[in-house]
C-alpha atoms as a PDB file:
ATOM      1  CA  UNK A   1     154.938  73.866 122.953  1.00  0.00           C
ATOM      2  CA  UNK A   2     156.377  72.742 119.790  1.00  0.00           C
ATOM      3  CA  UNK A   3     154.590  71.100 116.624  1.00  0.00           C
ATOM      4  CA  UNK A   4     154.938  70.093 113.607  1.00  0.00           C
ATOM      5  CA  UNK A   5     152.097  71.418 111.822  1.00  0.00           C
ATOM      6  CA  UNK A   6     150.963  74.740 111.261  1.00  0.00           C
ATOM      7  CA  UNK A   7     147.687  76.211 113.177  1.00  0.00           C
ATOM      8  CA  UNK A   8     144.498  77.743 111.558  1.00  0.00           C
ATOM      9  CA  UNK A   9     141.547  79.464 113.011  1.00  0.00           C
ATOM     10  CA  UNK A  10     138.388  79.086 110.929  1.00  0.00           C
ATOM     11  CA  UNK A  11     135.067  80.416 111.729  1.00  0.00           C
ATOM     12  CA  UNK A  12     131.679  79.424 111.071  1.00  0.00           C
ATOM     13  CA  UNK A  13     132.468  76.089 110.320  1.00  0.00           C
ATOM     14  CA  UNK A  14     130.237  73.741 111.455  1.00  0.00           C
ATOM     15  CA  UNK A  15     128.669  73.785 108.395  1.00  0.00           C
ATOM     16  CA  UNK A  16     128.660  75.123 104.360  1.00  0.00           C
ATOM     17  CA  UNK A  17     131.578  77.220 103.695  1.00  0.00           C
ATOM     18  CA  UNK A  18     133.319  77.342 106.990  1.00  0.00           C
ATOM     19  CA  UNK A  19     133.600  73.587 106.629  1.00  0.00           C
ATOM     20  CA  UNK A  20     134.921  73.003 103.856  1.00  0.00           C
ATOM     21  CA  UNK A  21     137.513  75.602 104.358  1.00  0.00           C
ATOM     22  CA  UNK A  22     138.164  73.644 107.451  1.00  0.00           C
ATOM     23  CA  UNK A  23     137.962  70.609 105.307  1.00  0.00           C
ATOM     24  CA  UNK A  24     140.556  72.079 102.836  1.00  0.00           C
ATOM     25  CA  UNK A  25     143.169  72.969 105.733  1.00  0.00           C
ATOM     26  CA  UNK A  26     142.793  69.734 107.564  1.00  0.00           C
ATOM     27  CA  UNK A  27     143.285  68.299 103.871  1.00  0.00           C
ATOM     28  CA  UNK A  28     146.957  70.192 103.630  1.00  0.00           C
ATOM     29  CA  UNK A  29     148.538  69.537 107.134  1.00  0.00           C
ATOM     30  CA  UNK A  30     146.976  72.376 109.641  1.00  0.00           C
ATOM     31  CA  UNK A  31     145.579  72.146 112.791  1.00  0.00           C
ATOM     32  CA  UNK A  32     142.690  73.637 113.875  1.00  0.00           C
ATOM     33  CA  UNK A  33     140.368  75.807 116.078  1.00  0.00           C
ATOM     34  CA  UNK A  34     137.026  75.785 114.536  1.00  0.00           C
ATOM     35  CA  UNK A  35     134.261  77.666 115.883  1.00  0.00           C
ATOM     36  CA  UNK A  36     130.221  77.562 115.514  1.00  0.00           C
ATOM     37  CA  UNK A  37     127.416  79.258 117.609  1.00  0.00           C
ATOM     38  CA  UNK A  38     125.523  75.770 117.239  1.00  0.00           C
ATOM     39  CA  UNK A  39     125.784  71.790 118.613  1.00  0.00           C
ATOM     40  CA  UNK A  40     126.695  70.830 114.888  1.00  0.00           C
ATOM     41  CA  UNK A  41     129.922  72.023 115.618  1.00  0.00           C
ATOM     42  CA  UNK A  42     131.409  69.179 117.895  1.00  0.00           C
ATOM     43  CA  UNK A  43     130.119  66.851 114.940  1.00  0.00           C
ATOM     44  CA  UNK A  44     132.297  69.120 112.320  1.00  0.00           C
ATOM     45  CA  UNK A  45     135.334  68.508 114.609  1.00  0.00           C
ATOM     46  CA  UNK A  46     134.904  64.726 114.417  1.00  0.00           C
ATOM     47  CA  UNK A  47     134.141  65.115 110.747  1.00  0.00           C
ATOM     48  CA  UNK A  48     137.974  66.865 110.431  1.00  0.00           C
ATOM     49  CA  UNK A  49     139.821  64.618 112.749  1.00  0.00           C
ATOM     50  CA  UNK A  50     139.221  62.103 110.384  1.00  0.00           C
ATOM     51  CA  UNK A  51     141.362  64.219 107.766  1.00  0.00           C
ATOM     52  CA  UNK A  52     144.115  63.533 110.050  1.00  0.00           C
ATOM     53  CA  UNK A  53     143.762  66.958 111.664  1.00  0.00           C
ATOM     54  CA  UNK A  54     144.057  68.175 115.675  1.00  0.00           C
ATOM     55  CA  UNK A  55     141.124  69.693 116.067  1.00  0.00           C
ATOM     56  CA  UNK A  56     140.225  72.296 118.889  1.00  0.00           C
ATOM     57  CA  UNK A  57     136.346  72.939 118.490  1.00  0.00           C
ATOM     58  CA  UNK A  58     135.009  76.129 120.457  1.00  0.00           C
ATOM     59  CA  UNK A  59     130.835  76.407 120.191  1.00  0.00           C
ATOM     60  CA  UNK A  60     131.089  80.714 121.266  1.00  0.00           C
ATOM     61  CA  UNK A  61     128.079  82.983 120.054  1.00  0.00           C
ATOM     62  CA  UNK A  62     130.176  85.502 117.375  1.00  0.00           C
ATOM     63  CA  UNK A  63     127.110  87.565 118.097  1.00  0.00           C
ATOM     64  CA  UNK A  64     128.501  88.896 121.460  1.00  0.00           C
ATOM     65  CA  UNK A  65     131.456  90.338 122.969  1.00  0.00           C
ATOM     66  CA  UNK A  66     131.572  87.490 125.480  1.00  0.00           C
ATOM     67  CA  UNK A  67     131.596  84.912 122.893  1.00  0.00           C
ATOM     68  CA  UNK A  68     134.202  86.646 120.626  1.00  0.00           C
ATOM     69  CA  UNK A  69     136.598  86.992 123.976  1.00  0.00           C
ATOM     70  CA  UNK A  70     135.701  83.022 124.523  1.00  0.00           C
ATOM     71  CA  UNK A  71     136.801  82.450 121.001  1.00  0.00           C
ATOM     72  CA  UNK A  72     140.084  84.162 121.304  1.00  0.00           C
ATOM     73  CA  UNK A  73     141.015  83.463 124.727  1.00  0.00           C
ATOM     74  CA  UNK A  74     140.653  79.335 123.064  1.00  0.00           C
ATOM     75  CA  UNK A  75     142.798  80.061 120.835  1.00  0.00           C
ATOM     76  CA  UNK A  76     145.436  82.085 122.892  1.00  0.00           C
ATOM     77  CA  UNK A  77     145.060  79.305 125.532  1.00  0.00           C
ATOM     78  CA  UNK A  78     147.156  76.764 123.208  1.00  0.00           C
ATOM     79  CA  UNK A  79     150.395  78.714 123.402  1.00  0.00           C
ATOM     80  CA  UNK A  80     150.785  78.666 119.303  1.00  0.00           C
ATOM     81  CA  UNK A  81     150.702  80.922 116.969  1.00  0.00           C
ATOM     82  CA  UNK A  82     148.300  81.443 113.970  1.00  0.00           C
ATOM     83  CA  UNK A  83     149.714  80.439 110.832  1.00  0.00           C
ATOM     84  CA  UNK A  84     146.880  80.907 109.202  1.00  0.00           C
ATOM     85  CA  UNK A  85     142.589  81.925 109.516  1.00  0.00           C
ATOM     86  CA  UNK A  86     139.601  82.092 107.529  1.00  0.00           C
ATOM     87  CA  UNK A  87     136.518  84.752 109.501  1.00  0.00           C
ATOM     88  CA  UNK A  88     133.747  83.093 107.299  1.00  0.00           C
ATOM     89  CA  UNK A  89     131.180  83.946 110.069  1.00  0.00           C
ATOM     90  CA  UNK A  90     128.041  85.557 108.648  1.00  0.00           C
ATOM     91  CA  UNK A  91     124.031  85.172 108.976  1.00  0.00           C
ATOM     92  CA  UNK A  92     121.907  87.329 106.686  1.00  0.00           C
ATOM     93  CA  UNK A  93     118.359  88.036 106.001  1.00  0.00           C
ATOM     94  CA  UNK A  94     115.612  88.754 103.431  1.00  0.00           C
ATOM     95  CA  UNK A  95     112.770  91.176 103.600  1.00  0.00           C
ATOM     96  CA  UNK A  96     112.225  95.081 103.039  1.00  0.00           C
ATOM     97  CA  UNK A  97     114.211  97.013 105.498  1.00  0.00           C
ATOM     98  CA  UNK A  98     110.698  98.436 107.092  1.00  0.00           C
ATOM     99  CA  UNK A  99     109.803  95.008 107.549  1.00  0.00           C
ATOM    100  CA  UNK A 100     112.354  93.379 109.234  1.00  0.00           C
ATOM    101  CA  UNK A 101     112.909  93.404 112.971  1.00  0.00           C
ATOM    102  CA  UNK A 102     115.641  95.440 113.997  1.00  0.00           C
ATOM    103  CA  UNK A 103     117.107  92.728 116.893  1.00  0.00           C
ATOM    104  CA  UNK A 104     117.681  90.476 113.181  1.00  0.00           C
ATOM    105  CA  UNK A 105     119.001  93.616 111.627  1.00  0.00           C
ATOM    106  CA  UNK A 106     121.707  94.088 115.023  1.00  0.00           C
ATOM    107  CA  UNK A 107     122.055  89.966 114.685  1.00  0.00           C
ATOM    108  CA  UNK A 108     123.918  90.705 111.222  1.00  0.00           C
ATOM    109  CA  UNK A 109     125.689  93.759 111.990  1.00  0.00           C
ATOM    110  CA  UNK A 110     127.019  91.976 115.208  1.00  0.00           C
ATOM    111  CA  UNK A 111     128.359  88.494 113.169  1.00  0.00           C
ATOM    112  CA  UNK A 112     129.173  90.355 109.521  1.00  0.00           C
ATOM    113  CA  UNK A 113     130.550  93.507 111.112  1.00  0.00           C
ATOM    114  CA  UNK A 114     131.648  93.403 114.665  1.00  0.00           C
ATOM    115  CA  UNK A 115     132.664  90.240 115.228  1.00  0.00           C
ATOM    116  CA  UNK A 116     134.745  90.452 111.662  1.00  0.00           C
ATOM    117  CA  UNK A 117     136.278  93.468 112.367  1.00  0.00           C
ATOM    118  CA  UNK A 118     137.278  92.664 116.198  1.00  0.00           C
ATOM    119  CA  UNK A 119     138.561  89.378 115.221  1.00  0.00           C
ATOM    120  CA  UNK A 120     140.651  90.694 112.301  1.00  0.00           C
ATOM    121  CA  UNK A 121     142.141  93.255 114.910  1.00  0.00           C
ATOM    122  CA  UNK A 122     143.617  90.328 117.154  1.00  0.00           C
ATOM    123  CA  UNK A 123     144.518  88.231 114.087  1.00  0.00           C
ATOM    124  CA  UNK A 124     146.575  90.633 112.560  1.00  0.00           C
ATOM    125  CA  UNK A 125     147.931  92.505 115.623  1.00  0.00           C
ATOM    126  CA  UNK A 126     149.134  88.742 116.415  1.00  0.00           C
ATOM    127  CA  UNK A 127     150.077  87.771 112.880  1.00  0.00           C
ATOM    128  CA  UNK A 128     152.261  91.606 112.224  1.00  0.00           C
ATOM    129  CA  UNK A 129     154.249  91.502 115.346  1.00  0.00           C
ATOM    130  CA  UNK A 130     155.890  87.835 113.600  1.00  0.00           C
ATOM    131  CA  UNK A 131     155.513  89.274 109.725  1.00  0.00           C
ATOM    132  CA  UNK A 132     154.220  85.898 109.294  1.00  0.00           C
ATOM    133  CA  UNK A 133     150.698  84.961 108.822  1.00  0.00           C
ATOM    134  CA  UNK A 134     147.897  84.406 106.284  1.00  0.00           C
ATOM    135  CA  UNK A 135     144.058  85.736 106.647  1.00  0.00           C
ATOM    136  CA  UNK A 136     140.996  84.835 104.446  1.00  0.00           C
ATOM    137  CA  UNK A 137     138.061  87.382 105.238  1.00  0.00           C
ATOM    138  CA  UNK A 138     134.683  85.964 103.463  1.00  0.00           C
ATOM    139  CA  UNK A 139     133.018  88.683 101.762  1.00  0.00           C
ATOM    140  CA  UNK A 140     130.268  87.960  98.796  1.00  0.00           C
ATOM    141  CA  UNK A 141     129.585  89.498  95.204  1.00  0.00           C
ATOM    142  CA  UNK A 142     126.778  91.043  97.314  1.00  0.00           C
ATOM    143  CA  UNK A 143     129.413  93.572  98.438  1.00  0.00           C
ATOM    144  CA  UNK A 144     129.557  94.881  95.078  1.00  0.00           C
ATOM    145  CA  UNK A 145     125.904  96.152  94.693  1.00  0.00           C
ATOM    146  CA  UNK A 146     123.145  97.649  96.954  1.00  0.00           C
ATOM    147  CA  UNK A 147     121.009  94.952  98.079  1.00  0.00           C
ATOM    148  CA  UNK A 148     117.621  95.844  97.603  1.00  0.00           C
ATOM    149  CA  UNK A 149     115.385  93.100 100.156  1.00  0.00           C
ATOM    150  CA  UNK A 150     118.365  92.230 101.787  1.00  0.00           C
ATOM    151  CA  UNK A 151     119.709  95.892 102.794  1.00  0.00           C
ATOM    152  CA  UNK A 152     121.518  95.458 105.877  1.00  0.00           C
ATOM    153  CA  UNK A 153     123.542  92.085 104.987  1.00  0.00           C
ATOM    154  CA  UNK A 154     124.526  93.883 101.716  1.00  0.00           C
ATOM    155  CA  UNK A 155     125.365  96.285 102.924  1.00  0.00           C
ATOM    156  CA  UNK A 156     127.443  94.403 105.855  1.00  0.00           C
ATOM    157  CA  UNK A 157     129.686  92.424 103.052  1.00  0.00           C
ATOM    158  CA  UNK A 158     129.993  95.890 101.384  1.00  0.00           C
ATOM    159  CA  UNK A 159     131.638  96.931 105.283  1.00  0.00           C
ATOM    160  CA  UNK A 160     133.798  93.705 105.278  1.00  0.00           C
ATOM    161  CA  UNK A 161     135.690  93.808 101.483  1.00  0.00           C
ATOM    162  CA  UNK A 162     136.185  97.969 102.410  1.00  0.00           C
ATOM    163  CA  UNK A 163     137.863  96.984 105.633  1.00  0.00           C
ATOM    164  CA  UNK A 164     139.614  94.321 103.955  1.00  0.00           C
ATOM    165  CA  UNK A 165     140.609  96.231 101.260  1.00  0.00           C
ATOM    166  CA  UNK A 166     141.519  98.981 103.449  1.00  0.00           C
ATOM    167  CA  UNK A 167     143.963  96.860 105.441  1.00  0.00           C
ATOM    168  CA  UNK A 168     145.887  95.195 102.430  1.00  0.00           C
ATOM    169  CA  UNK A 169     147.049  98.819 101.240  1.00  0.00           C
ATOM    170  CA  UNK A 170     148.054  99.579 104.987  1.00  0.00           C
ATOM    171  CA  UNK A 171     149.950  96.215 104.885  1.00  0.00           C
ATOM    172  CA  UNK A 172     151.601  95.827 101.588  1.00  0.00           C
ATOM    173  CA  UNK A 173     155.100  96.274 102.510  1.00  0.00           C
ATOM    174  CA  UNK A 174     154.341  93.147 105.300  1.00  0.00           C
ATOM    175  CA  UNK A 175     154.763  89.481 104.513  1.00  0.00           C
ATOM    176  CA  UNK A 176     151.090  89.088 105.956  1.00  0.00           C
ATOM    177  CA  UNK A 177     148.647  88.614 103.381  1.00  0.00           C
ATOM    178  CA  UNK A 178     145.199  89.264 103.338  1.00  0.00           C
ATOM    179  CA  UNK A 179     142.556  87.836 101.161  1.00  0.00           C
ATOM    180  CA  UNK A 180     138.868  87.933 100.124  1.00  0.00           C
ATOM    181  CA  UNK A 181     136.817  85.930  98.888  1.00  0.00           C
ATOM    182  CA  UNK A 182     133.689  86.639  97.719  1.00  0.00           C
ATOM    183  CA  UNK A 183     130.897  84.016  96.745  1.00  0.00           C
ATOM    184  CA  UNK A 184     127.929  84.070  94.446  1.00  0.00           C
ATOM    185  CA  UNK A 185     125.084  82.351  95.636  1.00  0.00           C
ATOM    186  CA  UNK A 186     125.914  79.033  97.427  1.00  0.00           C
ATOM    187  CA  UNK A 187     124.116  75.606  97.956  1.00  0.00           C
ATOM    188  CA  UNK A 188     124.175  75.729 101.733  1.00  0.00           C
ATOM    189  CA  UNK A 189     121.717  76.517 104.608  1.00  0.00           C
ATOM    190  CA  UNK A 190     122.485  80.642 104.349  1.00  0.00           C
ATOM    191  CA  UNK A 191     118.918  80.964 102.209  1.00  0.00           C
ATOM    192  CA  UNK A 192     116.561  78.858 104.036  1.00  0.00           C
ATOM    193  CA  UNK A 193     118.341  81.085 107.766  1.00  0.00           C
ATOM    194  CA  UNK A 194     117.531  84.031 105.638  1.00  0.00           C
ATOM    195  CA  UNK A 195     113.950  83.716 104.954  1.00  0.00           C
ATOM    196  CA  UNK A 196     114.518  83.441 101.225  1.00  0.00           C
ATOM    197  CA  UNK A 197     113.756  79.961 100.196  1.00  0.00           C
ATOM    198  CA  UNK A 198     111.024  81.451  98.317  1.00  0.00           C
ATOM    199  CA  UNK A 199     113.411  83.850  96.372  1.00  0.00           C
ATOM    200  CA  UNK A 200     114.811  84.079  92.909  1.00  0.00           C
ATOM    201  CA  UNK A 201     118.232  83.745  94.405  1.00  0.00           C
ATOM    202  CA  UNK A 202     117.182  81.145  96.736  1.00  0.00           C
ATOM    203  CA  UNK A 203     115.714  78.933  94.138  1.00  0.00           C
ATOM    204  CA  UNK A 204     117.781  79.858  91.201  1.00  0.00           C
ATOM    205  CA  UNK A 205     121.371  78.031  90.790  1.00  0.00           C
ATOM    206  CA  UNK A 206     124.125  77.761  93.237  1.00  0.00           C
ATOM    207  CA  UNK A 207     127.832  76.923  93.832  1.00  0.00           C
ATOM    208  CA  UNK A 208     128.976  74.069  95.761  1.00  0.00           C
ATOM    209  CA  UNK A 209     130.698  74.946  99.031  1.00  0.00           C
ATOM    210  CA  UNK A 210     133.118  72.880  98.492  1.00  0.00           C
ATOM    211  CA  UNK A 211     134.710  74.287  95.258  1.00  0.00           C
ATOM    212  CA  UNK A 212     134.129  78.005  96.599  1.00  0.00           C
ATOM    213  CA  UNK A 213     136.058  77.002  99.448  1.00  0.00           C
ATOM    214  CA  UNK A 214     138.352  74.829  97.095  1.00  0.00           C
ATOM    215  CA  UNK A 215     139.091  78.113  95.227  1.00  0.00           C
ATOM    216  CA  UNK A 216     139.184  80.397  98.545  1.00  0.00           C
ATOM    217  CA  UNK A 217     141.927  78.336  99.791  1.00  0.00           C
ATOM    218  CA  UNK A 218     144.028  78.218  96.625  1.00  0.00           C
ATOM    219  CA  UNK A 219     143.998  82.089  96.500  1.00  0.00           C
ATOM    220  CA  UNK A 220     144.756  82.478 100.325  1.00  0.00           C
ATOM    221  CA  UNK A 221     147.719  80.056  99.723  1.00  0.00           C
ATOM    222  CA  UNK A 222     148.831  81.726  96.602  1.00  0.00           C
ATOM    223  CA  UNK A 223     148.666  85.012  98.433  1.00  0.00           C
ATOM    224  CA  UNK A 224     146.048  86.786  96.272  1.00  0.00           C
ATOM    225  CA  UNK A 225     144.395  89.827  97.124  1.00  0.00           C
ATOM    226  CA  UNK A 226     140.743  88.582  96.194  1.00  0.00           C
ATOM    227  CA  UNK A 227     139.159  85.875  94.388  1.00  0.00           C
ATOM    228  CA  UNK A 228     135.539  85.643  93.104  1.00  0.00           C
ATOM    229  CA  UNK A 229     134.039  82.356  93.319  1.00  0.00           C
ATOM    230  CA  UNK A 230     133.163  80.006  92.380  1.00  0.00           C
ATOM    231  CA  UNK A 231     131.238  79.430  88.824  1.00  0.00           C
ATOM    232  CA  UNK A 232     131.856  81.797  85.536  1.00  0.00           C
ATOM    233  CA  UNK A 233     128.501  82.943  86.198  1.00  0.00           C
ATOM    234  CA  UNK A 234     129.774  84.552  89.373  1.00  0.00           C
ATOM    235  CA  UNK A 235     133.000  86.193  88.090  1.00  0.00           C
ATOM    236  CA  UNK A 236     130.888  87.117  85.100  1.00  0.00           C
ATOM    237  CA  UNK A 237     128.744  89.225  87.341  1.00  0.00           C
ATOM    238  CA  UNK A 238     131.742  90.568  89.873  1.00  0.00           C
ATOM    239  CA  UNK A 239     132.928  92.254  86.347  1.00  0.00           C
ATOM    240  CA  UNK A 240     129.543  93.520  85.053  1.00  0.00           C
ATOM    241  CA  UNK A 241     128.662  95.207  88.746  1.00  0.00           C
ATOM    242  CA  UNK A 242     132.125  97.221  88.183  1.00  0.00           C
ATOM    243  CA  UNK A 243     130.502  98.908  85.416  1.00  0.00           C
ATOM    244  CA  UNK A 244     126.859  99.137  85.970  1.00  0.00           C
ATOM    245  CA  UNK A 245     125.208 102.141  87.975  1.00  0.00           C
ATOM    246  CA  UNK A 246     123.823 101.244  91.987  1.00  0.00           C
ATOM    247  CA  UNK A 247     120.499 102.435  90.497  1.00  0.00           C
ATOM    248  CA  UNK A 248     120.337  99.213  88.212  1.00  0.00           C
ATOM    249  CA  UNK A 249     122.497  97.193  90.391  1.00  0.00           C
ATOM    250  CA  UNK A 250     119.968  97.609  92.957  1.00  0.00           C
ATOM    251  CA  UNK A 251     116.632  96.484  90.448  1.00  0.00           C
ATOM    252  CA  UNK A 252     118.505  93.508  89.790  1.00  0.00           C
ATOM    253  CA  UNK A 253     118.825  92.716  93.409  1.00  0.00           C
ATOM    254  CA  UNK A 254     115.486  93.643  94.141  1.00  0.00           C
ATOM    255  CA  UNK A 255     114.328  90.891  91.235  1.00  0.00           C
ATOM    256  CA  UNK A 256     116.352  88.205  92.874  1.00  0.00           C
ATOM    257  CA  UNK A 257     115.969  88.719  96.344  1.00  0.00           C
ATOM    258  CA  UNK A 258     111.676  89.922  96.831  1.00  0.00           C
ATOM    259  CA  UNK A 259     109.936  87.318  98.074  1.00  0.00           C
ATOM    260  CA  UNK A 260     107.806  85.785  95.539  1.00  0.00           C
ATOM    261  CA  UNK A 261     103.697  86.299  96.074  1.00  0.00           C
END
């Protein structure tokens, strides 16, 4: 099968983030396969066709190993190669670690962790046997500091950009690049999922999805190792955490993210 236009794989897309990512490569000439674990994701597909995009929409439950095998045999099935993809699949969760249920806690670990890591695996395995290929892993500046009410996804982002960064060194002499972006707190539906509407961070002020991914995109196209997005507030406080100790990284994450009595 021959084409004209390049192919990208984006995940979590049927909303926030993963949309406008999906947005931004319908926007410069890709096809797609999007995937979601929810309905909304048929309606993101219609919402990209209209960018002029081919659009292969797979609803698959990241949360499994059945729905990651789905995912990928989709995308396998088309007979094209991966020019690009964006793993931007992640759930999360507020709460003291006592508190919260551990079938949540697994929920996280299974999107954030398992299904990033597995799906990086057959992305790059695919992408190195060409030399050819570009790969955008979603982290968060919540990598960068223990998070204190929200252990386990902190700690899950803190998994991801390791990996990531991990896997750059082992390919720097390839022509596949890896990048990672990492968002501040973002006006999409990731707080009210969480359980932490009622938060500092989930009331206090948030980037638009559609510059972080704006930005994201730039720097995977560019080739750039990371990129911290989107506002000067959030780069401000990617370069602070370098310096501070976990003990006070982790007080200011308890202020933001402790529910509010």
């Amino acid at each position: 099968m021959t084409t004209a236009s390049p192919l990208a794989l984006v995940t979590g897309a049927s909303s926030g983030i993963g949309l406008e990512l999906a947005r931004q490569f319908a926007q410069h000439g890709f096809d797609l396969v999007v995937n979601a674990e929810d309905a909304g994701i048929e309606k993101a597909a219609m919402l990209l066709r209209a960018e002029g995009a081919v659009v292969h929409p797979v609803r698959a439950d990241l949360r499994t190993p059945e729905g990651i095998e789905a995912l990928w045999t989709a995308v396998t099935a088309l007979g094209r190669a991966l020019d690009a993809a964006a793993l931007n699949a992640g759930v999360g969760e507020g709460g003291a670690f006592v508190d919260t249920d551990w079938a949540d806690d697994l929920e996280i670990l299974q999107v954030n962790v398992v299904s990033t890591t597995a799906l990086m695996k057959l992305v790059l395995t695919q992408m190195t046997r060409r030399n050819e290929g570009r790969l955008l892993v979603t982290s968060s500046i919540a990598s960068t500091m223990p998070g204190s009410y929200q252990s386990i996804y902190n700690a899950s982002k803190s998994f991801v950009q390791s990996l990531t960064e991990a896997v750059q060194d082992e390919l720097k002499d390839s022509a596949v690049t890896i990048t990672s972006l990492m968002p501040g707190p973002t006006d999409t539906n990731f707080f009210a999922r969480a359980d932490m509407a009622d938060t500092g961070m989930g009331q206090g002020p948030k980037d638009g999805a559609a510059e972080v991914a704006e930005q994201g995109f730039a720097a995977l196209m560019a080739g750039e190792r990371k990129v911290v997005a989107a506002s000067l507030a959030v780069k401000a406080q990617e370069a602070v955490n370098k310096v501070l100790p976990d003990s006070v990284k982790a007080m200011g994450n308890r202020a933001m993210a402790k529910p509010r009595d």
